[in-house]
Protein backbone atom coordinates (compact mmCIF):
# COMPACT_ATOMS: atom_id res chain seq x y z
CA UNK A 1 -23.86 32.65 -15.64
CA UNK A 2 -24.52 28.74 -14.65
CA UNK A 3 -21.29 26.47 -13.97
CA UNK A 4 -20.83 23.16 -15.17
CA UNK A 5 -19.75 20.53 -13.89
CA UNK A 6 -16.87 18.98 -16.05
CA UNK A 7 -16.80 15.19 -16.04
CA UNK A 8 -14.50 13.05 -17.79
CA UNK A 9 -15.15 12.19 -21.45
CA UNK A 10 -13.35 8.83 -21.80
CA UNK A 11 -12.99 5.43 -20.13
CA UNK A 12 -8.77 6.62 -19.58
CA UNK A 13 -10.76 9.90 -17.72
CA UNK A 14 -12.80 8.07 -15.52
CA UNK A 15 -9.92 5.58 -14.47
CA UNK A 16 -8.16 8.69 -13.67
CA UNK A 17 -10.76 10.12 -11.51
CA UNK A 18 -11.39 6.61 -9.55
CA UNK A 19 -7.66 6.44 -8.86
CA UNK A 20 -7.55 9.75 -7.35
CA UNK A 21 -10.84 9.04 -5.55
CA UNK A 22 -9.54 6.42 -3.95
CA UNK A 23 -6.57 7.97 -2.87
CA UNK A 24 -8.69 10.74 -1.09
CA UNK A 25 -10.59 8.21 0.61
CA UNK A 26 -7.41 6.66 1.98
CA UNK A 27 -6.39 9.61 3.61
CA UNK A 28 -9.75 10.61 4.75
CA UNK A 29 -10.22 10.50 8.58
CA UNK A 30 -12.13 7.11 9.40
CA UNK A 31 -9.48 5.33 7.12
CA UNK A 32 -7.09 6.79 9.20
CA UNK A 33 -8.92 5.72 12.43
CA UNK A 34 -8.46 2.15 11.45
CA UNK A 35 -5.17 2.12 10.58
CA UNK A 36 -4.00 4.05 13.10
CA UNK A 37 -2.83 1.72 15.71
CA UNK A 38 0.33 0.69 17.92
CA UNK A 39 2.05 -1.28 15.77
CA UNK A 40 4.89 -1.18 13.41
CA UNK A 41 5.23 -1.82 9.45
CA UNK A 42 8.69 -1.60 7.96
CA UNK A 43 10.30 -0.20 11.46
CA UNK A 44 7.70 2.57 11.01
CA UNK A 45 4.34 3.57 13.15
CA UNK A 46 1.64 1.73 11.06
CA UNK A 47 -0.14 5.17 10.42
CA UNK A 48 3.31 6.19 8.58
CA UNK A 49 3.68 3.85 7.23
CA UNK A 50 0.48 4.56 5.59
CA UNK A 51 1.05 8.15 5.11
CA UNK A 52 4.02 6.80 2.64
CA UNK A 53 1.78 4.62 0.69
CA UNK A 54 -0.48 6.98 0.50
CA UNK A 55 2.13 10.06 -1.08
CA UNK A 56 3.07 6.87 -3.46
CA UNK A 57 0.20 6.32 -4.74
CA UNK A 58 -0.44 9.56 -5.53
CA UNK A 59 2.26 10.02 -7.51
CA UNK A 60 1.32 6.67 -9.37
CA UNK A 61 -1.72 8.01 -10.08
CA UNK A 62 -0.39 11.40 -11.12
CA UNK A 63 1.84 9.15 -13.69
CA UNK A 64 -0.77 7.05 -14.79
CA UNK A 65 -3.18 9.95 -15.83
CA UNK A 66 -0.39 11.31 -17.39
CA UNK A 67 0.56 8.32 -19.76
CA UNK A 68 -3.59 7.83 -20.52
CA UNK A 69 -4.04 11.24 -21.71
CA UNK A 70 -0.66 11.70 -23.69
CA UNK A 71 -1.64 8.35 -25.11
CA UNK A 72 -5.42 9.55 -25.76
CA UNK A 73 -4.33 13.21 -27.36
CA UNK A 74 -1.91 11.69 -29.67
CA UNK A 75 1.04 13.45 -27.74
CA UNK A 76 4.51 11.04 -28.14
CA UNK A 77 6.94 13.13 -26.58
């Protein structure tokens, strides 16, 4: 039995997919590199500071995805 690889089947998919893409490649390890230096954002250690946005966007993403594919299967709760 062969697997598949399952790729998005709409333009709302694939915006999903880049979204969380990027947010994987924020958190990756030479991202982190860069941004990890001695200074402060918001009172906070620049690489916490990035850790936050990071969890936020996320969670945008999460609720973006969510509102694109209620919208594309005709769900209106």
């Amino acid at each position: 039995m062969s697997q598949r690889f399952v790729r998005p089947a709409s333009w709302r998919g694939w915006l999903v997919l880049a979204g969380f893409v990027a947010v994987i490649v924020a958190g990756i390890w030479p991202v982190i590199g860069w941004i990890n230096r001695p200074t402060l954002v918001a009172g906070l250690p620049a690489v916490a500071a990035w850790s936050y946005l990071i969890i936020f966007a996320c969670c945008a993403v999460m609720a973006l995805g969510n509102r694109l594919v209620a919208e594309e299967d005709g769900d209106d709760d």
